[in-house]
Protein backbone atom coordinates (compact mmCIF):
# COMPACT_ATOMS: atom_id res chain seq x y z
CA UNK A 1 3.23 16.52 -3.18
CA UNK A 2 0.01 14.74 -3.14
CA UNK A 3 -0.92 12.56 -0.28
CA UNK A 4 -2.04 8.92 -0.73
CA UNK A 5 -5.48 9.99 0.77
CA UNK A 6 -6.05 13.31 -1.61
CA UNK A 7 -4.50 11.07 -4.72
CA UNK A 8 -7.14 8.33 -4.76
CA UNK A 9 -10.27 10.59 -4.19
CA UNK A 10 -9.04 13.08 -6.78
CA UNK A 11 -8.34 10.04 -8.89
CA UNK A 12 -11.92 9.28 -9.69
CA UNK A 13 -13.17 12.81 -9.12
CA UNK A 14 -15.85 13.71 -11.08
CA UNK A 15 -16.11 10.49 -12.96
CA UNK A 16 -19.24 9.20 -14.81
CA UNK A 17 -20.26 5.79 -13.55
CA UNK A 18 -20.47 3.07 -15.77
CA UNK A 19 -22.78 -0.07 -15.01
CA UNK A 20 -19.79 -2.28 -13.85
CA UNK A 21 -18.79 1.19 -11.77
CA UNK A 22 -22.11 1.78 -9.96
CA UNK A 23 -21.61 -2.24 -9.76
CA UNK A 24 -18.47 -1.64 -7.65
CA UNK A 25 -19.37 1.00 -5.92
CA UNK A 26 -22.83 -0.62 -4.76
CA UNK A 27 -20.40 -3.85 -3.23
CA UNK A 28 -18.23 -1.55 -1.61
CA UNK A 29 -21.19 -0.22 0.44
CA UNK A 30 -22.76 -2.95 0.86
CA UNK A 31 -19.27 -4.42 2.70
CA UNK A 32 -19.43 -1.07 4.31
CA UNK A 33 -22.40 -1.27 6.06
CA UNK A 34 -21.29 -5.06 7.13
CA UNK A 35 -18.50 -3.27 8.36
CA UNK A 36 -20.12 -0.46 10.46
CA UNK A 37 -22.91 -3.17 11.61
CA UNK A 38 -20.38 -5.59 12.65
CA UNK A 39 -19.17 -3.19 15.45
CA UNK A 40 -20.35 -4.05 18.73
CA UNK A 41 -16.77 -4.59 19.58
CA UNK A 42 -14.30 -2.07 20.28
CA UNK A 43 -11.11 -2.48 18.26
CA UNK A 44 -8.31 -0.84 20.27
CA UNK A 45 -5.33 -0.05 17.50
CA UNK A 46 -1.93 0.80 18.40
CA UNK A 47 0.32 2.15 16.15
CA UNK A 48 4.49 1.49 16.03
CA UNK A 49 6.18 4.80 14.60
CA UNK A 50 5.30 8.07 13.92
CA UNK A 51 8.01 9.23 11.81
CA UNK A 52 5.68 9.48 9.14
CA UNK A 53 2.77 11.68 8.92
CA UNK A 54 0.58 8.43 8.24
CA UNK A 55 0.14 7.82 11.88
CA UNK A 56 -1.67 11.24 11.99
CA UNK A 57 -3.84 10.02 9.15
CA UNK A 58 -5.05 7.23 10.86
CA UNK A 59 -5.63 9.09 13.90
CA UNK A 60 -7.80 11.53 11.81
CA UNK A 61 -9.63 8.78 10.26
CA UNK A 62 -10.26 6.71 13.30
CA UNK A 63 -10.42 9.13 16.42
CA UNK A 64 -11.28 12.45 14.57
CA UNK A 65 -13.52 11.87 11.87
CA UNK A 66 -14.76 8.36 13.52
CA UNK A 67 -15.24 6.86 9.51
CA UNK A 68 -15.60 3.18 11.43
CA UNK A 69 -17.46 3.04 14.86
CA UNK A 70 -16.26 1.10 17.73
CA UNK A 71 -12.63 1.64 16.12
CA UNK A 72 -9.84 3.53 17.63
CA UNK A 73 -6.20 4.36 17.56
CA UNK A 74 -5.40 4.35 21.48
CA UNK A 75 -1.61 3.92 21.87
CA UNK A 76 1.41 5.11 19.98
CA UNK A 77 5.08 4.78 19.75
CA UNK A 78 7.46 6.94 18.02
CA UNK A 79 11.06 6.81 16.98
CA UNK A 80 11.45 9.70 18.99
CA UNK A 81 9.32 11.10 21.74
CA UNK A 82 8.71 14.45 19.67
CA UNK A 83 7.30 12.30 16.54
CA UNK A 84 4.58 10.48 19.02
CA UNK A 85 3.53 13.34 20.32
CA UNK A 86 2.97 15.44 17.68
CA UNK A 87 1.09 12.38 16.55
CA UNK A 88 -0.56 12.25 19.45
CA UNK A 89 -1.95 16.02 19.21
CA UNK A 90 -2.71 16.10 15.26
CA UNK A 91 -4.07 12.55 15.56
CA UNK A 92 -6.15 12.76 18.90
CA UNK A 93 -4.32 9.59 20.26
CA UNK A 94 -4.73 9.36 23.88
CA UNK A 95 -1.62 7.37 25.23
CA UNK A 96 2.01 6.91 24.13
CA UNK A 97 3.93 4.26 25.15
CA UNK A 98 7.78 4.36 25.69
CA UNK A 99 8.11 0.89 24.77
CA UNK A 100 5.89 -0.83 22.29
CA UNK A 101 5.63 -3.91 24.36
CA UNK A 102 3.71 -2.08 26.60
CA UNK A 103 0.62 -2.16 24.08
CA UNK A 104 0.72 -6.46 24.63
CA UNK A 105 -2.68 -7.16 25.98
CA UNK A 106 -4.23 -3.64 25.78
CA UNK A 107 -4.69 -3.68 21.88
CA UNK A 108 -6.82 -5.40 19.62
CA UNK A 109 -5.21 -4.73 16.25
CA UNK A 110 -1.85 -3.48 15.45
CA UNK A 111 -0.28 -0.75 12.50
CA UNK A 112 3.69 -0.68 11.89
CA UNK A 113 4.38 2.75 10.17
CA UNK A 114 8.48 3.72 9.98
CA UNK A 115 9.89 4.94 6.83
CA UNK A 116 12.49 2.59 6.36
CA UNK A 117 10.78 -0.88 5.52
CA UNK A 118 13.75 -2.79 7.44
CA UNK A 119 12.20 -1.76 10.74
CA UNK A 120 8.90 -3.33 9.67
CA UNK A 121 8.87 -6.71 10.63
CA UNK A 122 10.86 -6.96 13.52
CA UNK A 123 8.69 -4.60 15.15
CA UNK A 124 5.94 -7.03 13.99
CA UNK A 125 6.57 -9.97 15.25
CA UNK A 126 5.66 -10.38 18.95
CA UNK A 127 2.22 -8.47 18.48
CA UNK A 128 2.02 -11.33 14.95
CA UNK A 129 3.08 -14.28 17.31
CA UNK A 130 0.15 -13.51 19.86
CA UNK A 131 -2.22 -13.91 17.31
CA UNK A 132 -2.67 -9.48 17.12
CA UNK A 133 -4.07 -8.88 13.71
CA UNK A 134 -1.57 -6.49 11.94
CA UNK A 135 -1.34 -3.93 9.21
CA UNK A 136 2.02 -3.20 8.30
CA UNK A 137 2.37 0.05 5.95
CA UNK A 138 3.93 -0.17 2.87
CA UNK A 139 6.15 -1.53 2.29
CA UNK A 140 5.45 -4.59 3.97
CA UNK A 141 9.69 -5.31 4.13
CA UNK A 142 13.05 -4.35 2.58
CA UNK A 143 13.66 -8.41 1.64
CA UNK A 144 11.58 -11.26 -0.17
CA UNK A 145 13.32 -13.83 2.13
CA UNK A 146 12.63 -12.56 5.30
CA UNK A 147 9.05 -11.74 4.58
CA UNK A 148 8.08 -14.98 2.85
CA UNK A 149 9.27 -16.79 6.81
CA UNK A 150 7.36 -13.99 8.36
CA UNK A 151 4.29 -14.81 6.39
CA UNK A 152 5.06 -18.16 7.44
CA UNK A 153 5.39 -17.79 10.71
CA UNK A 154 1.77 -15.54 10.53
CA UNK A 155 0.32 -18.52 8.99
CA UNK A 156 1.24 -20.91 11.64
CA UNK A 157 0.04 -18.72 14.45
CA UNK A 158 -3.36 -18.08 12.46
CA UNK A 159 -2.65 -14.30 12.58
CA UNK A 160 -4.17 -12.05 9.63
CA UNK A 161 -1.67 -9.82 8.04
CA UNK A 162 -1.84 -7.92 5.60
CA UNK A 163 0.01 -4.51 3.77
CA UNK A 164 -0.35 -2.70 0.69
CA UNK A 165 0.06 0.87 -1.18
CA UNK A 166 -2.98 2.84 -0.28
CA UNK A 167 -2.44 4.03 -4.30
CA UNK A 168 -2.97 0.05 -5.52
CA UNK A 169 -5.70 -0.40 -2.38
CA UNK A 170 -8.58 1.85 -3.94
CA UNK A 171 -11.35 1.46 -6.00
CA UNK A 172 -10.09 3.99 -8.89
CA UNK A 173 -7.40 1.30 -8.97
CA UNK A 174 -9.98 -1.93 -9.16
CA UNK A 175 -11.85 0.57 -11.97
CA UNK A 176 -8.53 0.69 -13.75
CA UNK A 177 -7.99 -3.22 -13.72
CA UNK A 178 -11.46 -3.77 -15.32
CA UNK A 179 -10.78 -1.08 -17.92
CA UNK A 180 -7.70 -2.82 -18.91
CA UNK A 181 -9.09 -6.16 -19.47
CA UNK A 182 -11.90 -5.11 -22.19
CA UNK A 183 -9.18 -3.23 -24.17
CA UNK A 184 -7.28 -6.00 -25.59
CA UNK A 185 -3.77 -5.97 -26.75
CA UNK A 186 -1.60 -3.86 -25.02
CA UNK A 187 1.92 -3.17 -26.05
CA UNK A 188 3.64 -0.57 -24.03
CA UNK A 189 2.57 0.11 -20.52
CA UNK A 190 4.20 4.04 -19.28
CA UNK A 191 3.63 4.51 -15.29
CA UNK A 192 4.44 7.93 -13.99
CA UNK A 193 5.30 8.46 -9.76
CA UNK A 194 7.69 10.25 -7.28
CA UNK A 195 10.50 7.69 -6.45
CA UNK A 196 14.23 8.62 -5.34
CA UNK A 197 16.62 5.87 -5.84
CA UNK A 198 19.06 7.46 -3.09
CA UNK A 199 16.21 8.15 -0.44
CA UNK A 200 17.80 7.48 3.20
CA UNK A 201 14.57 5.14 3.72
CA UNK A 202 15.25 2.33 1.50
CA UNK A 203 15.86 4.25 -1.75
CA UNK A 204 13.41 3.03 -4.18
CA UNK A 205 11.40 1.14 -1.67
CA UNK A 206 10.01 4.07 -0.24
CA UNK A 207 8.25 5.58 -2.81
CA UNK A 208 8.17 2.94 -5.47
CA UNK A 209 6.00 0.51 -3.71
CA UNK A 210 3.14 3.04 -5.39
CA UNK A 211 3.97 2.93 -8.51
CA UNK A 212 5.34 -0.73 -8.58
CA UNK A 213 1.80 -2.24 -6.60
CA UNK A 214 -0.63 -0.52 -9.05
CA UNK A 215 1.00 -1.62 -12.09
CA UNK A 216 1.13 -5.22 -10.84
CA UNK A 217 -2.57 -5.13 -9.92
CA UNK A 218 -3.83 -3.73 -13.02
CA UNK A 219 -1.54 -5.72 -15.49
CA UNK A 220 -0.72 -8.97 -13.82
CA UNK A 221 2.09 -9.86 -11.44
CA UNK A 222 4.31 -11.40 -14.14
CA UNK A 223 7.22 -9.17 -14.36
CA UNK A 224 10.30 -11.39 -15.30
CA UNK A 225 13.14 -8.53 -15.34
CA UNK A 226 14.00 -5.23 -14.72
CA UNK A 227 16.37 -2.29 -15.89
CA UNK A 228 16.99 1.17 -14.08
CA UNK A 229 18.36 4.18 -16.07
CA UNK A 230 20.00 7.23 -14.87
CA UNK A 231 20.88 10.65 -16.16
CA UNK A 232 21.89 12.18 -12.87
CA UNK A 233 19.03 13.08 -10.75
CA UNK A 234 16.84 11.68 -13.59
CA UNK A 235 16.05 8.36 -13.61
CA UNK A 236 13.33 5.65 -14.87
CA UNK A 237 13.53 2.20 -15.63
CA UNK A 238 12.06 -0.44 -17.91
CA UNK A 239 9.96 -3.76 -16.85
CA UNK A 240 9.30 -6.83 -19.16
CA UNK A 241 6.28 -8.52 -18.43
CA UNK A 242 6.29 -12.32 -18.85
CA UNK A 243 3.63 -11.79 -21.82
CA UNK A 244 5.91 -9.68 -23.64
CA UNK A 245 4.79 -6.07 -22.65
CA UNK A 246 6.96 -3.52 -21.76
CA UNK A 247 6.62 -1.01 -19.13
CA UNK A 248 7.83 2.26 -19.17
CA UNK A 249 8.30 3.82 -15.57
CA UNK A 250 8.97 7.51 -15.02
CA UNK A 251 10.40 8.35 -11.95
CA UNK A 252 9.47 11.98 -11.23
CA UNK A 253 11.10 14.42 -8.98
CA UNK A 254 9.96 17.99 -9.63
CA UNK A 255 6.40 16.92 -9.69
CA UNK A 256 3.99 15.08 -7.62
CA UNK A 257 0.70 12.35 -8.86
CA UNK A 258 0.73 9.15 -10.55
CA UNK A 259 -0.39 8.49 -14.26
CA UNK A 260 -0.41 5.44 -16.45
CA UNK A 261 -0.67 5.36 -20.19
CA UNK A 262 -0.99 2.52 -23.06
CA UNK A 263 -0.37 2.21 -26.25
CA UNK A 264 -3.01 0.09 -27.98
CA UNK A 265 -4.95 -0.30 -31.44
CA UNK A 266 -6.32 3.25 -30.27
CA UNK A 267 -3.24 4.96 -29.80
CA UNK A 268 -1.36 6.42 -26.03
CA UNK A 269 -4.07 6.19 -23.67
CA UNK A 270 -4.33 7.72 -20.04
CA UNK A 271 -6.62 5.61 -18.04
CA UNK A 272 -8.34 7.24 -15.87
CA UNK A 273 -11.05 5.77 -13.41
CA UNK A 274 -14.52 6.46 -14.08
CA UNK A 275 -15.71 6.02 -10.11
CA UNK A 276 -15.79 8.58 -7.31
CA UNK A 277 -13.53 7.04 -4.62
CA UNK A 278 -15.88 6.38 -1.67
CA UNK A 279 -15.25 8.08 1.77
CA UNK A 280 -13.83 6.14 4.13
CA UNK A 281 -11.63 4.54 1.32
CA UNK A 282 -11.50 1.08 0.56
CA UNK A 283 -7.88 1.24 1.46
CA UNK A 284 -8.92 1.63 5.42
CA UNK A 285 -12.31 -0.64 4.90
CA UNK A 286 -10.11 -3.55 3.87
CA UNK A 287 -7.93 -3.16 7.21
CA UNK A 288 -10.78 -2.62 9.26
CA UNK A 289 -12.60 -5.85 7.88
CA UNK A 290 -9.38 -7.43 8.87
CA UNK A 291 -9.13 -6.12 12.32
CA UNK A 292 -13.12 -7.52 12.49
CA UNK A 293 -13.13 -10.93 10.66
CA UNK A 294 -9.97 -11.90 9.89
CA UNK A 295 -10.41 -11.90 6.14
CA UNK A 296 -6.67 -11.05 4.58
CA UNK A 297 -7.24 -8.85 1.29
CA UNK A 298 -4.39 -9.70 -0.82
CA UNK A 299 -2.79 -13.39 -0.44
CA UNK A 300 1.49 -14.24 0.11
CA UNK A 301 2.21 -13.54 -3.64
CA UNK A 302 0.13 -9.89 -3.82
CA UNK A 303 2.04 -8.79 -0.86
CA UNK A 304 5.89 -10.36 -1.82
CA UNK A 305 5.78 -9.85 -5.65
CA UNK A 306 6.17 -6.28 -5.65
CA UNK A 307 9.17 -6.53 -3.04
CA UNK A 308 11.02 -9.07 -5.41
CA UNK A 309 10.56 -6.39 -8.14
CA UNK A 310 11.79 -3.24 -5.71
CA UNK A 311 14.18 -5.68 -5.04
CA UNK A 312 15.80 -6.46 -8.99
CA UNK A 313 15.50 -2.28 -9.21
CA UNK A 314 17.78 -1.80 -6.17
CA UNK A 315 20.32 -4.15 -7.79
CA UNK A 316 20.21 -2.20 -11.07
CA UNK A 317 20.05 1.06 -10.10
CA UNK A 318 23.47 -0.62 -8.80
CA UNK A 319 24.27 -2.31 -11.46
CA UNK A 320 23.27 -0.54 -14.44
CA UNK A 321 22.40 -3.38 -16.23
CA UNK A 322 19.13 -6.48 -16.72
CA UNK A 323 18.42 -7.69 -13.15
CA UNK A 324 16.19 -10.45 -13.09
CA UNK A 325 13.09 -10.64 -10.71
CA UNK A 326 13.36 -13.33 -7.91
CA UNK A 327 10.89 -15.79 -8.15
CA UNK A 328 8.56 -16.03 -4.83
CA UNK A 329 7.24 -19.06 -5.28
């Protein structure tokens, strides 16, 4: 299966700029470079689980490969002492810690990573509270109620926060959204994605959040209600946007990628991005910015809305009928 990292560059592999493209792409490095020049101070990071093979990633990214100067994983924790230390080797990461409280006061910026999104903010919340900026993978939690008061409780503290699918996060995706908006009407919306309703991390959390994210960013976060379909392993579900499209989703399991279609005046449509996805992505140069200025990239309603829709799918998948999508506001 595809990773998130090898998705978005293949995404807009081999794409032919257009002017608002070369646009894009010449912001992007211009934030870059305010990045990279910004980085007189060292940014210690430590990361919270290592269950998944994302805390390797970030090791690569940030100790290996060095994409960001003056930034550095230098602690981790795992679920189990095995998972941080084969973290530890793939990723380069100097030090684990048996306790994550152990990284208070010897990190700068903080990255929750388990599988399960109900571990997420609990693990969180101390490094949050002293005023540690944090990225918390996706999904940011398993319930719009308890991560609403934990954005809350961010705000108060004046800690930045901030999560998101590395899939929605990218400039192919940004591409996308501008695509959309000069085509005009759009009737029927079909998103394509790897998501198991039964997976032992939060069924349709876990892999969902990637196909639920993008389709909220390119189309608008309006999605009043929700209805999951099953045919044994096989499953999908439909989405009714508050404008009156419909959205398809496909849910595949023999099969890895994303795709999205439309059907418009011109017929189906894949979009496709027309950009080359820059190296480092803008997935990691939005945390980093973070970790430097505080700037959050997506505000309380970017981050919850696509919970409150995983949400209304969990329930029918249960169901098997309409569930409507909590409000967040």
């Amino acid at each position: 299966m595809d990773s998130r990292r090898s998705f978005v560059k293949k995404l807009g592999k081999g794409a032919v700029l257009s002017s608002f493209a070369l646009s894009s792409v010449s912001d992007y490095a211009s934030r870059l470079t305010f990045i990279r020049a910004n980085s007189n101070k060292l940014i210690r990071i430590g990361i919270i689980g290592a269950e998944n093979s994302h805390s390797i990633e970030y090791g690569k990214i940030f100790n290996i490969e060095k994409k960001f100067p003056g930034v550095e994983v230098r602690y981790i924790w795992g679920e189990t002492e095995e998972f941080a230390r084969n973290a530890m080797k793939e990723g380069s990461i100097p030090e684990l810690v048996k306790d994550p409280g152990e990284m208070m006061g010897k990190i700068d910026a903080l990255i929750v990573d388990h599988r399960h999104p109900r571990y997420h903010l609990p693990a969180a919340e101390p490094f949050v509270k002293a005023g540690i900026p944090t990225f918390i993978d996706k999904p940011f939690c398993y319930r719009v109620p308890e991560g609403k008061a934990f954005l809350t409780m961010a705000h108060k503290a004046g800690t930045p926060v901030t999560s998101y699918s590395m899939i929605s996060q990218s400039s192919a995706t940004n591409d996308i959204k501008e695509q959309v908006a000069s085509i005009g009407e759009i009737s029927h919306i079909i998103s394509c994605g790897p998501a198991d309703l039964d997976s032992i991390y939060g069924g349709i959390f876990f892999y969902g959040i990637h196909i639920i994210q993008p389709l909220m960013t390119i189309f608008g976060g309006d999605i009043k209600k929700v209805r999951v379909t099953r045919n044994g392993k096989t499953t999908g579900a439909s989405l009714v946007f508050g404008n009156g499209r419909l959205a398809t989703l496909v849910f595949k399991t023999l099969s890895g990628g994303w795709e999205t279609f439309i059907e418009s005046k011109n017929g189906i449509v894949e979009l496709k991005s027309r950009v080359q996805e820059p190296d480092p992505g803008k997935n990691y140069a939005d945390m980093v910015e973070m970790f430097r200025t505080g700037k959050e990239p997506l505000n309380e309603n970017d981050i919850l809305g696509p919970i409150a829709v995983l949400e209304a799918l969990e329930k029918s998948a249960v169901s098997d009928t309409w569930e409507e999508v909590m409000s967040i506001v």
